[in-house]
Protein backbone atom coordinates (compact mmCIF):
# COMPACT_ATOMS: atom_id res chain seq x y z
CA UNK A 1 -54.56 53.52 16.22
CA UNK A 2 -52.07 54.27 19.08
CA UNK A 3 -49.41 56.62 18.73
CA UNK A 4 -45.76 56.16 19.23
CA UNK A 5 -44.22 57.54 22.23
CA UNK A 6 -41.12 58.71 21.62
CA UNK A 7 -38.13 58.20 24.32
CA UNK A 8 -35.89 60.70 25.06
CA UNK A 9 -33.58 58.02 26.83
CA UNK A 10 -30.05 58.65 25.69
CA UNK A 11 -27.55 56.01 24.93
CA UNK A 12 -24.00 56.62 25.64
CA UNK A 13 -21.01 56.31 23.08
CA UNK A 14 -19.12 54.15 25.98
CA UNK A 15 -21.98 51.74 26.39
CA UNK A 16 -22.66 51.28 22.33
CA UNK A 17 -18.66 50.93 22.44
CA UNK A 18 -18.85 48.36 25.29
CA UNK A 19 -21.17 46.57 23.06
CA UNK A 20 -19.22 46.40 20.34
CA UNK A 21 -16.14 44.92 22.18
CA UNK A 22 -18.42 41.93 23.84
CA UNK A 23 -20.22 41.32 20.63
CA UNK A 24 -16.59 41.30 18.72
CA UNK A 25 -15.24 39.02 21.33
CA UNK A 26 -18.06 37.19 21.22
CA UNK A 27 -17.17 36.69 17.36
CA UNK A 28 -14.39 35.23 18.24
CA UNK A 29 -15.09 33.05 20.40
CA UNK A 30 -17.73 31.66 17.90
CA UNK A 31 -15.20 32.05 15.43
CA UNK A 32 -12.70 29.75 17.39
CA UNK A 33 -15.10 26.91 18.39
CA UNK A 34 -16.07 26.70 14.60
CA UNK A 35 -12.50 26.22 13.91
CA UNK A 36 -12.38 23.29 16.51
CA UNK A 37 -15.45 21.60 15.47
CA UNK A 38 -14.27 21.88 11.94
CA UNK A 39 -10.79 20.41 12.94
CA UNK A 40 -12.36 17.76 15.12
CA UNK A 41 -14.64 16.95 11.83
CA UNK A 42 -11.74 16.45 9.96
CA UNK A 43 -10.03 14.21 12.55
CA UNK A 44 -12.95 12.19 12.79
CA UNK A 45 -13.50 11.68 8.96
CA UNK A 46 -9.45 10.95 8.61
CA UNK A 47 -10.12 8.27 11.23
CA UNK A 48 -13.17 6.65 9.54
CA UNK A 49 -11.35 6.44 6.46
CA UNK A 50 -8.59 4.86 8.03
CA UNK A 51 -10.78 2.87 9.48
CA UNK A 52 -12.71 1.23 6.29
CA UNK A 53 -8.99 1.48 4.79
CA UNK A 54 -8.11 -1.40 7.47
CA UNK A 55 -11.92 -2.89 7.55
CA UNK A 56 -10.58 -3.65 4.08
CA UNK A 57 -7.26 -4.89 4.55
CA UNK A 58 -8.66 -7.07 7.17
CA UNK A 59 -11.28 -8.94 4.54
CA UNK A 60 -8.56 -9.25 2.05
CA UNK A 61 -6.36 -11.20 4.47
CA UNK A 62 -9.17 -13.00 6.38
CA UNK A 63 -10.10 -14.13 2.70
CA UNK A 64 -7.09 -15.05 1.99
CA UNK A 65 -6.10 -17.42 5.71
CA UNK A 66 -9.55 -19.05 4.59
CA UNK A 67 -8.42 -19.87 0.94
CA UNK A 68 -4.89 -20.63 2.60
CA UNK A 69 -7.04 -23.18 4.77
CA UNK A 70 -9.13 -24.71 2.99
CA UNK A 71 -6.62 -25.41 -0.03
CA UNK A 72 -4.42 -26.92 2.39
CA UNK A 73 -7.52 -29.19 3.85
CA UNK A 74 -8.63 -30.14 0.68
CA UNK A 75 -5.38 -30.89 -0.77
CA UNK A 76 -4.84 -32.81 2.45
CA UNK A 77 -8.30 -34.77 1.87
CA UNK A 78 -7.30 -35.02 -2.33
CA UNK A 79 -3.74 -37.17 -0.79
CA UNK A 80 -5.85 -39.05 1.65
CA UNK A 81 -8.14 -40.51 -0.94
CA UNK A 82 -5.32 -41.10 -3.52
CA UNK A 83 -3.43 -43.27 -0.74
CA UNK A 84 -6.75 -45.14 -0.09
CA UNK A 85 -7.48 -45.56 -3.90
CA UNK A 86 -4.01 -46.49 -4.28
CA UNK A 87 -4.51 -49.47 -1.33
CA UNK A 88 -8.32 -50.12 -2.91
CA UNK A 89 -6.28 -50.39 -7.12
CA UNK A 90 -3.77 -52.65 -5.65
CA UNK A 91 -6.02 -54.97 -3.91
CA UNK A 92 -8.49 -55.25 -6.87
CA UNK A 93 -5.58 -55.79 -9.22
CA UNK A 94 -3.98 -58.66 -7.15
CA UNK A 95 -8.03 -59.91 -7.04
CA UNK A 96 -7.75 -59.66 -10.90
CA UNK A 97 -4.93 -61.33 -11.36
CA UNK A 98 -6.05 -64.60 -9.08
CA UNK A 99 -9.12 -64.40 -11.23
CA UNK A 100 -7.39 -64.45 -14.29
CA UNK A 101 -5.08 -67.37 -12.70
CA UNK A 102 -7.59 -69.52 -11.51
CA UNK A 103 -9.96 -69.19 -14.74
CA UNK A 104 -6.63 -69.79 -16.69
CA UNK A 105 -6.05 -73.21 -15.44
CA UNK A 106 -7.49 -75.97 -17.35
């Protein structure tokens, strides 16, 4: 088992003092660069949810220019065939009638 040596090295008041100081503004330092990380954290999660906030505004009206669309195709298609159906009841009722006419006459 070794002994312990005991140093009779003195440490002055002024250096422990000297320590202090740096370690305090040391402290602070740490202390302000945790306050600008936390700020920046907060920035960043404002801007996130601001983000997702338009994200969603964005698929609302995207959904809604598509709806907008494709009612307005679709009720353009809907007149298209009712104008053709239209032409197609007209000339199947004049065919009626010249069938009717014809097997009419005696």
């Amino acid at each position: 088992m070794e002994l312990m040596t005991v140093t009779t090295d003195s440490v002055s008041l002024d250096f422990l003092a000297k320590q202090a100081k740096l370690n305090m503004e040391e402290m602070r330092l740490v202390r302000k660069e945790l306050a600008e990380t936390m700020r920046l954290l907060t920035a960043s999660y404002e801007l996130t949810r601001r983000v997702e906030r338009r994200q969603s505004e964005l698929r609302d009206d995207i959904e809604l220019m598509v709806k907008m669309e494709l009612g307005g195709s679709l009720a353009n298609i809907q007149t298209s065939i009712e104008t053709y159906l239209s032409k197609i009841e007209d000339a199947v009722s004049g065919l009626v009638k010249r069938v009717e006419t014809l097997e009419n006459k005696p």
